[in-house]
C-alpha atoms as a PDB file:
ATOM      1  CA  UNK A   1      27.671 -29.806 -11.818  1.00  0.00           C
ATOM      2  CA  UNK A   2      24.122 -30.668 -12.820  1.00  0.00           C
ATOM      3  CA  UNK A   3      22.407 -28.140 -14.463  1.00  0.00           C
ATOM      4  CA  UNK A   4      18.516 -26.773 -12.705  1.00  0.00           C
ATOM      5  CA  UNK A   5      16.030 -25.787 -14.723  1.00  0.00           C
ATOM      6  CA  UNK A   6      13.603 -22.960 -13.485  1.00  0.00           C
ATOM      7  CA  UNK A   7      10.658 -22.664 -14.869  1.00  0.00           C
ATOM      8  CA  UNK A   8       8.549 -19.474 -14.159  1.00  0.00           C
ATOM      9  CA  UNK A   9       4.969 -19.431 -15.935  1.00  0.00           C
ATOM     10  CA  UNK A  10       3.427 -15.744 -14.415  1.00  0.00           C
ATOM     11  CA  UNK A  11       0.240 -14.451 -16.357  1.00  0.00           C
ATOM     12  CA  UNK A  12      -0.290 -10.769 -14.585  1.00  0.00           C
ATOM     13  CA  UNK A  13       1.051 -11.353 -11.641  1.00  0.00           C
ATOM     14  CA  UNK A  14       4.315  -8.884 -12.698  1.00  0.00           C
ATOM     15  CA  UNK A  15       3.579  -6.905  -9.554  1.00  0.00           C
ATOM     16  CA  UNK A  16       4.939 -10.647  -7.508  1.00  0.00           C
ATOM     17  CA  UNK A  17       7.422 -11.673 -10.240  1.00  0.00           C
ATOM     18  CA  UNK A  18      10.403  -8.945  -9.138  1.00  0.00           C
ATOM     19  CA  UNK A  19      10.380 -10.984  -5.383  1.00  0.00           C
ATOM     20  CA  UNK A  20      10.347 -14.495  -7.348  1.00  0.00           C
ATOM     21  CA  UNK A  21      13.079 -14.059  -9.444  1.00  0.00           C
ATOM     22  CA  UNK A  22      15.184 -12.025  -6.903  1.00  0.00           C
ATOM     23  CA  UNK A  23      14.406 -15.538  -4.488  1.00  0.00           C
ATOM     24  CA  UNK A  24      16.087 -17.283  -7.591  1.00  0.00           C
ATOM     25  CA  UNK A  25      19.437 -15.070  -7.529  1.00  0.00           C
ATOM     26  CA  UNK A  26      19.636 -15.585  -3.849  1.00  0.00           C
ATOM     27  CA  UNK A  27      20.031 -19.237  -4.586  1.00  0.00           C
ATOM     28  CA  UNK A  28      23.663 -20.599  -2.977  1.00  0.00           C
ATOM     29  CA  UNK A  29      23.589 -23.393  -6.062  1.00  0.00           C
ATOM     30  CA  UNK A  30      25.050 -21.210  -9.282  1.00  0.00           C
ATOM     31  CA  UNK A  31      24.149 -23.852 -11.860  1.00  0.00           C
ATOM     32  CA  UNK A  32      21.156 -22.899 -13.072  1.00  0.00           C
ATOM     33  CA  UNK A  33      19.068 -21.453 -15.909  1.00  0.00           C
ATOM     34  CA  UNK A  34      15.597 -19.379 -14.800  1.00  0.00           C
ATOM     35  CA  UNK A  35      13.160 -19.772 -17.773  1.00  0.00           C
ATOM     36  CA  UNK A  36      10.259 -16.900 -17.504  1.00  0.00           C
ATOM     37  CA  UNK A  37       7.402 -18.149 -19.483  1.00  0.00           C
ATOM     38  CA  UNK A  38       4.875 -15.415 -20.012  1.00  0.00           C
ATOM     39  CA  UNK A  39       1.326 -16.508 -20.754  1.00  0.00           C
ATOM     40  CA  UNK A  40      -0.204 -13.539 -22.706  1.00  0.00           C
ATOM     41  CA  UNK A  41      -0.172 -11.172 -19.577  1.00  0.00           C
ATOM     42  CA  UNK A  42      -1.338  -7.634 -19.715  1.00  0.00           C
ATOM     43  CA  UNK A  43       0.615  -6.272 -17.340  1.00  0.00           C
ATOM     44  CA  UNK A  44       4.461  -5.564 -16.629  1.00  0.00           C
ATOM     45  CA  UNK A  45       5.390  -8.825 -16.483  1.00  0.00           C
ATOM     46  CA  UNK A  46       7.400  -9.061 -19.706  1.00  0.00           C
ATOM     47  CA  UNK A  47       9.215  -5.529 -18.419  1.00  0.00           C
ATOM     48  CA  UNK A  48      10.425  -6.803 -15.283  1.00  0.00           C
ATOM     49  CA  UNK A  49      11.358 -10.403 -16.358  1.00  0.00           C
ATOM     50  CA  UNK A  50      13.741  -8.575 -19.743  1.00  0.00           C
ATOM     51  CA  UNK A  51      15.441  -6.422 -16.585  1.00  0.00           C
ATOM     52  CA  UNK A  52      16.568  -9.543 -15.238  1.00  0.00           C
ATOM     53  CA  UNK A  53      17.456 -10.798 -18.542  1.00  0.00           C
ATOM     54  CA  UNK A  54      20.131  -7.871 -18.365  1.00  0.00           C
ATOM     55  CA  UNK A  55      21.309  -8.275 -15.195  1.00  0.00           C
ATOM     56  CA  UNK A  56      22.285 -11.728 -15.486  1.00  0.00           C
ATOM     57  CA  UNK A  57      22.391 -14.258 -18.682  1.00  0.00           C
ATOM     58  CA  UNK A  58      21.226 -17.526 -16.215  1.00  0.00           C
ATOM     59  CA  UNK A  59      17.690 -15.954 -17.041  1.00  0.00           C
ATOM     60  CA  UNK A  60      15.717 -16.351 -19.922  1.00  0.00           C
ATOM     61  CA  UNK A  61      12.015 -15.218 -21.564  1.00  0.00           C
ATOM     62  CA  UNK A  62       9.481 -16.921 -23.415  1.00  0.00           C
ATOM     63  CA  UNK A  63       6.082 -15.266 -24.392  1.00  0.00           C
ATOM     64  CA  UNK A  64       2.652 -17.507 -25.594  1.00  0.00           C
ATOM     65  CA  UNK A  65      -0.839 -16.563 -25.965  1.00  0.00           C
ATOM     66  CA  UNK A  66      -2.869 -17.078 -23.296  1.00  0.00           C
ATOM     67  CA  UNK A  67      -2.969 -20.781 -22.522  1.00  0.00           C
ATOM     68  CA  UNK A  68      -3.103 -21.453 -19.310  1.00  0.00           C
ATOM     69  CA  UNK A  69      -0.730 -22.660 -16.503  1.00  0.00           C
ATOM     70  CA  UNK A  70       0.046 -26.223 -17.532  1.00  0.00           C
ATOM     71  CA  UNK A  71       0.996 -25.078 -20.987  1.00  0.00           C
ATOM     72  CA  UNK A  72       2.869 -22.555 -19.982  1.00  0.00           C
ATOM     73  CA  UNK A  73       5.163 -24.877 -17.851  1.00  0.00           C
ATOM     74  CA  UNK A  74       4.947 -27.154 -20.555  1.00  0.00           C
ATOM     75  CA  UNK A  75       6.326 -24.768 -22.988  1.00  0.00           C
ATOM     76  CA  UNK A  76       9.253 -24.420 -20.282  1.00  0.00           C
ATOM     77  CA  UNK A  77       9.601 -27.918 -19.893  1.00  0.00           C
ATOM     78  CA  UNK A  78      10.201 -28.531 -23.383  1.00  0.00           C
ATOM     79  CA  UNK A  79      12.866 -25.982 -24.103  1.00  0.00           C
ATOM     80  CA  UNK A  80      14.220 -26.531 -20.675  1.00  0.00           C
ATOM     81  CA  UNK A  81      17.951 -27.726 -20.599  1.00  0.00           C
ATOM     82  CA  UNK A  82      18.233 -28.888 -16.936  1.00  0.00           C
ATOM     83  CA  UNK A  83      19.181 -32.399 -15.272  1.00  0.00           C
ATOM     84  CA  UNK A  84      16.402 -31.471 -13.337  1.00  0.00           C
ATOM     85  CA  UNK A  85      13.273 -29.571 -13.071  1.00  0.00           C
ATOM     86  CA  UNK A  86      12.244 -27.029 -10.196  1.00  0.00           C
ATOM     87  CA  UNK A  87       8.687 -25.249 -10.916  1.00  0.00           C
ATOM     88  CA  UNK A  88       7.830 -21.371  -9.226  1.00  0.00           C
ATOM     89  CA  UNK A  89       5.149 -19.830  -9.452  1.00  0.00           C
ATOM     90  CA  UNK A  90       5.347 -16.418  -9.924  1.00  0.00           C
ATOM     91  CA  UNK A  91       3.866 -15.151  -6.908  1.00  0.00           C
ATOM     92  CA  UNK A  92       5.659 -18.056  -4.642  1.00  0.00           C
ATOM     93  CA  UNK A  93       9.423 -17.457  -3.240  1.00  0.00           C
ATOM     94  CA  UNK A  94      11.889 -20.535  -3.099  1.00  0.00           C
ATOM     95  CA  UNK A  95      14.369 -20.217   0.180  1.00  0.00           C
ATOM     96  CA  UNK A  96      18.558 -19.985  -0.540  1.00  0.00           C
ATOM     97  CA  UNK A  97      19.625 -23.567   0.000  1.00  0.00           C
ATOM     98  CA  UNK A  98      16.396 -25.354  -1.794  1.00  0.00           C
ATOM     99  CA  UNK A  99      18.054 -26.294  -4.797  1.00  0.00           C
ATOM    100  CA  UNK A 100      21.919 -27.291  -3.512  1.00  0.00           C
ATOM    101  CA  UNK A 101      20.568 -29.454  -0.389  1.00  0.00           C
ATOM    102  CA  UNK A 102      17.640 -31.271  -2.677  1.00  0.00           C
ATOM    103  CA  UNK A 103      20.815 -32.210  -5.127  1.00  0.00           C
ATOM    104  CA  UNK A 104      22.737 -33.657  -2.665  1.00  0.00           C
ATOM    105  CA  UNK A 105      20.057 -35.447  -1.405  1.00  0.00           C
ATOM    106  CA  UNK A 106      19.935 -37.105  -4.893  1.00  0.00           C
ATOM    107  CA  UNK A 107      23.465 -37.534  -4.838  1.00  0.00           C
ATOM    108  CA  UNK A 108      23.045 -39.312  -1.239  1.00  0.00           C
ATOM    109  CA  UNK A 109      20.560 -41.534  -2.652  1.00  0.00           C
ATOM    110  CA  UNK A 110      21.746 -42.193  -5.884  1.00  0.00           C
ATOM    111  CA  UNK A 111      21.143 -45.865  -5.793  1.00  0.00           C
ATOM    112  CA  UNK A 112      17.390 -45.209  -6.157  1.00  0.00           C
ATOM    113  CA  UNK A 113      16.851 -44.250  -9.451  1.00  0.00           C
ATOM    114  CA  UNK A 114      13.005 -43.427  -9.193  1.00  0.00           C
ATOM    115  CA  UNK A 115      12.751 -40.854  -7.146  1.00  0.00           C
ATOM    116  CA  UNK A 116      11.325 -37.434  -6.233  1.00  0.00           C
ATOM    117  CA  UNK A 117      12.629 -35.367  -3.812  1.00  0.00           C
ATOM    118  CA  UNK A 118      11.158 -32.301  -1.838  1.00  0.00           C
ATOM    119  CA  UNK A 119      11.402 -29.991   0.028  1.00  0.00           C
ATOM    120  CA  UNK A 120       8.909 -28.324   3.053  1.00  0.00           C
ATOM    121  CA  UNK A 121       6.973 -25.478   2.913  1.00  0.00           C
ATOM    122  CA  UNK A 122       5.500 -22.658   4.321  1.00  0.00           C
ATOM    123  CA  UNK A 123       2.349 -19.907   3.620  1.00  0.00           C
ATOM    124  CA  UNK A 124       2.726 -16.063   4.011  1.00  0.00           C
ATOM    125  CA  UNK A 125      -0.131 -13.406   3.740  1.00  0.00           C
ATOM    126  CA  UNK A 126       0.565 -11.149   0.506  1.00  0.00           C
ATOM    127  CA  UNK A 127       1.137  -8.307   2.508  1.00  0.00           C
ATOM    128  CA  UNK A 128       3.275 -10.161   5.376  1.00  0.00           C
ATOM    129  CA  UNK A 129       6.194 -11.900   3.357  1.00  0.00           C
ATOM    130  CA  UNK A 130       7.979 -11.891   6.602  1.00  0.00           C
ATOM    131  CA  UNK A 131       5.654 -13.731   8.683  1.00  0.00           C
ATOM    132  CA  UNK A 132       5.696 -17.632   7.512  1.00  0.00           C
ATOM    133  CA  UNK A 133       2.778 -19.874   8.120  1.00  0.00           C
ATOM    134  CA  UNK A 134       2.095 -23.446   8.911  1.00  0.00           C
ATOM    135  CA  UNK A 135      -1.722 -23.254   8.258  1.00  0.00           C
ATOM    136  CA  UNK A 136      -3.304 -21.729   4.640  1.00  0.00           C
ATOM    137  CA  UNK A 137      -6.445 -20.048   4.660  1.00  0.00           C
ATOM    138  CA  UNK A 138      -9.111 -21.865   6.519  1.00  0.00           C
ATOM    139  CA  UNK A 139      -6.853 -23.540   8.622  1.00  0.00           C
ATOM    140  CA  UNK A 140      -5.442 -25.734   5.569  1.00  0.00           C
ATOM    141  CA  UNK A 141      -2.630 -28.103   5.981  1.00  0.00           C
ATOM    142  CA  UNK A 142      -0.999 -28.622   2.569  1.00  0.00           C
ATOM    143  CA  UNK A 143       2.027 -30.842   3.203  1.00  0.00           C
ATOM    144  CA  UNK A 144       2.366 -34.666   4.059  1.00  0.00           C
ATOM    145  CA  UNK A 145       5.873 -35.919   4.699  1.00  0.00           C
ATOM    146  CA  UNK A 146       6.519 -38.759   2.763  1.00  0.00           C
ATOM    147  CA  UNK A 147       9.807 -41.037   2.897  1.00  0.00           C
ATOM    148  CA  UNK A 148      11.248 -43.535   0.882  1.00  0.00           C
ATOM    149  CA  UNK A 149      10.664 -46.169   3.661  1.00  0.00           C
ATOM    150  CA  UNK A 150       6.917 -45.678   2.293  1.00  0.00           C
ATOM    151  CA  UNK A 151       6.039 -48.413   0.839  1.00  0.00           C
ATOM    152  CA  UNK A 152       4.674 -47.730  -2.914  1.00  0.00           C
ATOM    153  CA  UNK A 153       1.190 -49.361  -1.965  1.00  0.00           C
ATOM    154  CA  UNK A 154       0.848 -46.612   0.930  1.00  0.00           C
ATOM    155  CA  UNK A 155       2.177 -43.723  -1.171  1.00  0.00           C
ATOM    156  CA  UNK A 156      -0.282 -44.490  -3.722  1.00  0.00           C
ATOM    157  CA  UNK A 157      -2.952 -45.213  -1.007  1.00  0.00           C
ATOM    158  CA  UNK A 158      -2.388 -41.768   0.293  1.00  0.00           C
ATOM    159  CA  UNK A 159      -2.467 -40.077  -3.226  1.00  0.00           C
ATOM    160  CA  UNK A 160      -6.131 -41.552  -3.526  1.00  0.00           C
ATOM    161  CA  UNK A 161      -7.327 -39.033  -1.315  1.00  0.00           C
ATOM    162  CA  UNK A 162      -5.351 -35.353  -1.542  1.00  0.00           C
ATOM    163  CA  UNK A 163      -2.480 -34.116  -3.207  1.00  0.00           C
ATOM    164  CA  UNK A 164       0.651 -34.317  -0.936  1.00  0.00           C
ATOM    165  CA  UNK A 165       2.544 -31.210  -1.731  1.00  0.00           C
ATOM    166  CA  UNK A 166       2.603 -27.673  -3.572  1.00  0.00           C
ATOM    167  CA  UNK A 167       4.467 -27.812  -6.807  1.00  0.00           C
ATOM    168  CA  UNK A 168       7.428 -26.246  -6.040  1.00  0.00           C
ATOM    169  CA  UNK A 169       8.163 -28.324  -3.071  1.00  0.00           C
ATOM    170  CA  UNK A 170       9.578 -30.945  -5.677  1.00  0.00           C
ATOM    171  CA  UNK A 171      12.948 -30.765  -7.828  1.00  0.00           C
ATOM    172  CA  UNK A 172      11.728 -33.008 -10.699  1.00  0.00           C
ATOM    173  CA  UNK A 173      13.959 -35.282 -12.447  1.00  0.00           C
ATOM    174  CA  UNK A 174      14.133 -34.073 -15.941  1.00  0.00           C
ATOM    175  CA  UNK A 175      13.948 -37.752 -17.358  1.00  0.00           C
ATOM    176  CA  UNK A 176      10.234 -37.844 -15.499  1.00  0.00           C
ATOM    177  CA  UNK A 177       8.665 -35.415 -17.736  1.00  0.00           C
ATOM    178  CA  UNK A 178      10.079 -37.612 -20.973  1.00  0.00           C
ATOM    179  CA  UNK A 179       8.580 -40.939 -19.601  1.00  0.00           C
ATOM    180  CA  UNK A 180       5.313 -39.935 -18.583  1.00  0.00           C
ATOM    181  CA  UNK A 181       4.422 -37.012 -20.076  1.00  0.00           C
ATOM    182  CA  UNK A 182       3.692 -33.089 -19.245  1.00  0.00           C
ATOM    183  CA  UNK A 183       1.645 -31.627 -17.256  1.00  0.00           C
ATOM    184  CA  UNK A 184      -2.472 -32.275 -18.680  1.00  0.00           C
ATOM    185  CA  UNK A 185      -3.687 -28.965 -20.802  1.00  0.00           C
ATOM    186  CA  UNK A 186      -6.740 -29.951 -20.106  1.00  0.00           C
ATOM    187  CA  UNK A 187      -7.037 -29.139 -16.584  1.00  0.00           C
ATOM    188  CA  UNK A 188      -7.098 -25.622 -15.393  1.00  0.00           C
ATOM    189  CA  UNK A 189      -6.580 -26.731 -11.448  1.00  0.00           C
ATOM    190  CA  UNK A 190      -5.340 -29.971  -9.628  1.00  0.00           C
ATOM    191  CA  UNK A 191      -3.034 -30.613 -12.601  1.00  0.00           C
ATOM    192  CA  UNK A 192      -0.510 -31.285 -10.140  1.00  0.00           C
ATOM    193  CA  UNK A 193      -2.206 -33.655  -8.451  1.00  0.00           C
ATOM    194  CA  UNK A 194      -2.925 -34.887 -11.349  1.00  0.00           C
ATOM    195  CA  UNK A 195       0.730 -35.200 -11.893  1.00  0.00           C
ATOM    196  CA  UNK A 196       1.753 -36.731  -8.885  1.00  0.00           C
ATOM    197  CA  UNK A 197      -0.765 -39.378  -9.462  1.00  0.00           C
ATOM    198  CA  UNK A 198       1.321 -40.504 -12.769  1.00  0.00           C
ATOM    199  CA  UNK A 199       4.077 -40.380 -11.323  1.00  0.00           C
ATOM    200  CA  UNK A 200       3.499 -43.090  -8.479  1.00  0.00           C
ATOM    201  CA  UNK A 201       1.735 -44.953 -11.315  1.00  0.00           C
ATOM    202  CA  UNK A 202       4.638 -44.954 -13.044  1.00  0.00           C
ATOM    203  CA  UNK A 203       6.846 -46.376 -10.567  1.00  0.00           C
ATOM    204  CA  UNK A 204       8.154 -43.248  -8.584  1.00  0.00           C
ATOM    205  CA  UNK A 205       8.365 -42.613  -4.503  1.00  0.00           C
ATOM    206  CA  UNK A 206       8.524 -39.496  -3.008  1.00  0.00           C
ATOM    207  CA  UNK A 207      10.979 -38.506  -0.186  1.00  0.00           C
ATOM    208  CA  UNK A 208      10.999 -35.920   1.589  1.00  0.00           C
ATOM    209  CA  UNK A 209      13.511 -33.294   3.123  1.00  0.00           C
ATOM    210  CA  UNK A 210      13.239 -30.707   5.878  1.00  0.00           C
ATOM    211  CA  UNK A 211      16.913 -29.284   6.202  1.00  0.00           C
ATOM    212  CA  UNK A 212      16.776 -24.969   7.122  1.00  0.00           C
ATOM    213  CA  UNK A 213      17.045 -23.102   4.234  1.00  0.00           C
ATOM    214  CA  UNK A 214      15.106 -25.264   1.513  1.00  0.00           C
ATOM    215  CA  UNK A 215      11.295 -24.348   1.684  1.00  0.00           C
ATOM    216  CA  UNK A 216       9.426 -23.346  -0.484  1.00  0.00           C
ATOM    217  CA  UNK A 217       7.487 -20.520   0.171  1.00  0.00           C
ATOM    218  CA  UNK A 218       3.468 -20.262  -0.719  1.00  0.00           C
ATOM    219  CA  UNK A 219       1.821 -16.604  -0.941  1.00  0.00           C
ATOM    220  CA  UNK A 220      -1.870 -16.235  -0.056  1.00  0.00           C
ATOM    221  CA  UNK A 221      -4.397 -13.789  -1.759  1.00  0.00           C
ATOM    222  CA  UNK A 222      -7.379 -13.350  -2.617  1.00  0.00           C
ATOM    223  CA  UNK A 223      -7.038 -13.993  -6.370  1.00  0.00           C
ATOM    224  CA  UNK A 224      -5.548 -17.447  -5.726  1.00  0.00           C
ATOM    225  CA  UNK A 225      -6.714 -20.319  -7.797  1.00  0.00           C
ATOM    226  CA  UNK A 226      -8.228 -22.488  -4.559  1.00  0.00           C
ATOM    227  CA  UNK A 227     -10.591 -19.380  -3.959  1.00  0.00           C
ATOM    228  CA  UNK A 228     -12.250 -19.771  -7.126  1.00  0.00           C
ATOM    229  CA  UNK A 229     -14.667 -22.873  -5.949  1.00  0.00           C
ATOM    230  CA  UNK A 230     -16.506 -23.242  -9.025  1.00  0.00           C
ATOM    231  CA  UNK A 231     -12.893 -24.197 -11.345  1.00  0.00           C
ATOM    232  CA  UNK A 232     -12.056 -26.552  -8.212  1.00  0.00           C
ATOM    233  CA  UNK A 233     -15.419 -28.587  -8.217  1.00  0.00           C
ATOM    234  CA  UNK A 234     -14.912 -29.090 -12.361  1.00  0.00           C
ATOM    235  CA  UNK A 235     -11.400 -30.042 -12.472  1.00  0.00           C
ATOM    236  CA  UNK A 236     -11.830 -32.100  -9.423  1.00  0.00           C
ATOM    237  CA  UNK A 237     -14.446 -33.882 -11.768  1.00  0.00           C
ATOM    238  CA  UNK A 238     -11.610 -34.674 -14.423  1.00  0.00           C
ATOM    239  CA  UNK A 239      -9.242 -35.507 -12.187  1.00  0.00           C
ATOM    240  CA  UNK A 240     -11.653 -37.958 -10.247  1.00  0.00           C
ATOM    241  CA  UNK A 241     -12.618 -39.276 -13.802  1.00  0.00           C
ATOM    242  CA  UNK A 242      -9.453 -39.798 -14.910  1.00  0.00           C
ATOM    243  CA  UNK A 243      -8.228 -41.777 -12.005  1.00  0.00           C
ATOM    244  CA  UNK A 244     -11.286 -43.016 -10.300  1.00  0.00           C
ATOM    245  CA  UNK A 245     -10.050 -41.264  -6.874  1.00  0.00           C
ATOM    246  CA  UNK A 246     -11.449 -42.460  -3.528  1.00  0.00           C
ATOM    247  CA  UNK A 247     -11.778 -39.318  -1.549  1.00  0.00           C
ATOM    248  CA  UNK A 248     -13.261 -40.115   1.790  1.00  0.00           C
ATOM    249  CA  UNK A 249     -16.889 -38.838   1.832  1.00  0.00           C
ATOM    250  CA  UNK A 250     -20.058 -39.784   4.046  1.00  0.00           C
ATOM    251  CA  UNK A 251     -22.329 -42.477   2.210  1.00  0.00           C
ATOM    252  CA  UNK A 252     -24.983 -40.402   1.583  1.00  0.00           C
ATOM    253  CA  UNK A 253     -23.122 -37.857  -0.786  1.00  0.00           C
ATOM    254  CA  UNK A 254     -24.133 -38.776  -3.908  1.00  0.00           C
ATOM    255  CA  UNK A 255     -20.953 -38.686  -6.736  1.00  0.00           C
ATOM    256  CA  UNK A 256     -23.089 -36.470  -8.638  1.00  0.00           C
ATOM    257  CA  UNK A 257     -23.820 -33.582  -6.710  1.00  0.00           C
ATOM    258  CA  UNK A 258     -20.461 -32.597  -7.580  1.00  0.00           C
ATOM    259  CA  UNK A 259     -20.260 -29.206  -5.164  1.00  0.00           C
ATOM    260  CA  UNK A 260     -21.325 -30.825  -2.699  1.00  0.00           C
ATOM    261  CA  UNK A 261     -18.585 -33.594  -3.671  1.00  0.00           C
ATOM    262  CA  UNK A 262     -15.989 -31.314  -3.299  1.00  0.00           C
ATOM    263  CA  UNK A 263     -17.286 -29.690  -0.676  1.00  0.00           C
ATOM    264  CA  UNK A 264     -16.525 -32.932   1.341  1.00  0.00           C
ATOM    265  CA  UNK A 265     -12.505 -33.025   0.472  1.00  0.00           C
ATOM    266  CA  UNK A 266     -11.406 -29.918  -0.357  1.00  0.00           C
ATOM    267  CA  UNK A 267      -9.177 -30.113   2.610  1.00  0.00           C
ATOM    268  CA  UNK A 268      -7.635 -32.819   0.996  1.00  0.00           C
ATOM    269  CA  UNK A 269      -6.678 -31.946  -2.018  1.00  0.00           C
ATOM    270  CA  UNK A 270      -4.107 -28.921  -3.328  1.00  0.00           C
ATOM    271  CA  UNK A 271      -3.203 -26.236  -1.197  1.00  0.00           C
END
């Protein structure tokens, strides 16, 4: 059996962890290894993720400094073990048959050898975990359904202009992460659009999968990243440096006025 990697970065958000990790034990696929990567946090987070380390040996614990997200999963990455890669946030929820239905879809398409599968997804209020959402706050769509019958020219084409899925939609290829690189330190938002970018730069398709059982599940509060509009409008100015995006804007926004900028496509980009 292949072996999953789990990474887990969660800095103080130990009070969401508990329901993460409990999503990860609920998974039907046994071969895996849950790697909890704790990025300085001041709260209970390294309590609850050493209970787990007790109740079952699959799960393991890492503590940094405070970093930041994209170190922390590269931290994870690096020590990670896996065939493949499957990244949770700690507030997010993965559903029981996510990781055994995206392997056999590998195994199905094994003849394609650069590929990235994933999976759908749905939203749920914080305090509603049972009530799953199509639409994010502001009436947000964050999912495009991509297939391999894409051609590379229109998956890239698409990429130009928002980031197709959430992070955990994907089980990554471990290999991926060794050809093109980690996720960018630098960026403290959009680094996995950012990401996802290299990746079709670098030869990869996405496909996607929509079998019962395999979302991934997205929780919305108030403290989310995407609410904080002034870190969106500066890493949206890295990312649109670094790869000279195309996000579809009326003529007479100027490129510098980058608030307003963003303004223009934030319902484009991540979720």
């Amino acid at each position: 059996m292949k072996l999953v990697s789990i990474i887990v970065p969660c800095y103080n958000q130990g009070k969401y962890l508990k329901m993460s990790l409990d999503s990860i034990l609920n998974q039907s696929y046994p071969d895996w290894e849950c790697i909890v990567i704790n990025d300085g946090s001041n709260d209970d987070t390294e309590k609850i993720a050493l209970g787990y380390l007790n109740r079952d040996e699959r799960f393991k614990y890492k503590f940094q400094q405070n970093k930041g997200l994209s170190a922390a999963r590269n931290l994870g990455i690096s020590i990670a073990k896996g065939d493949f890669i499957q990244l949770l946030d700690a507030d997010d929820l993965i559903e029981p048959d996510k990781l055994a239905i995206a392997l056999a879809q590998y195994h199905h398409l094994e003849n394609h050898k650069r590929l990235i599968i994933y999976s759908s997804m749905r939203y749920f209020e914080s305090e509603e975990p049972a009530k799953l959402k199509v639409l994010g706050r502001n009436d947000f769509i964050g999912h495009v359904e991509l297939k391999l019958e894409d051609s590379p020219a229109s998956q890239k084409e698409l990429v130009q202009f928002r980031n197709p899925f959430v992070i955990s939609a994907p089980l990554y290829p471990a290999d991926l992460f060794k050809e093109i690189g980690s996720f960018d330190a630098s960026l403290t938002a959009l680094e996995d659009w950012d990401l996802h970018i290299r990746c079709l730069k670098s030869g990869y398709l996405f496909h996607h999968h929509a079998e019962a059982g395999t979302r991934t599940l997205i929780r919305l509060h108030d403290k989310s990243m995407m609410r904080n509009q002034h870190l969106m409008d500066t890493n949206f100015g890295i990312v649109n440096t670094k790869h000279q995006l195309k996000p579809m804007v009326a003529p007479e926004v100027k490129h510098s006025v980058l608030t307003g900028f963003f303004k223009k496509i934030k319902n484009r980009l991540k979720p």
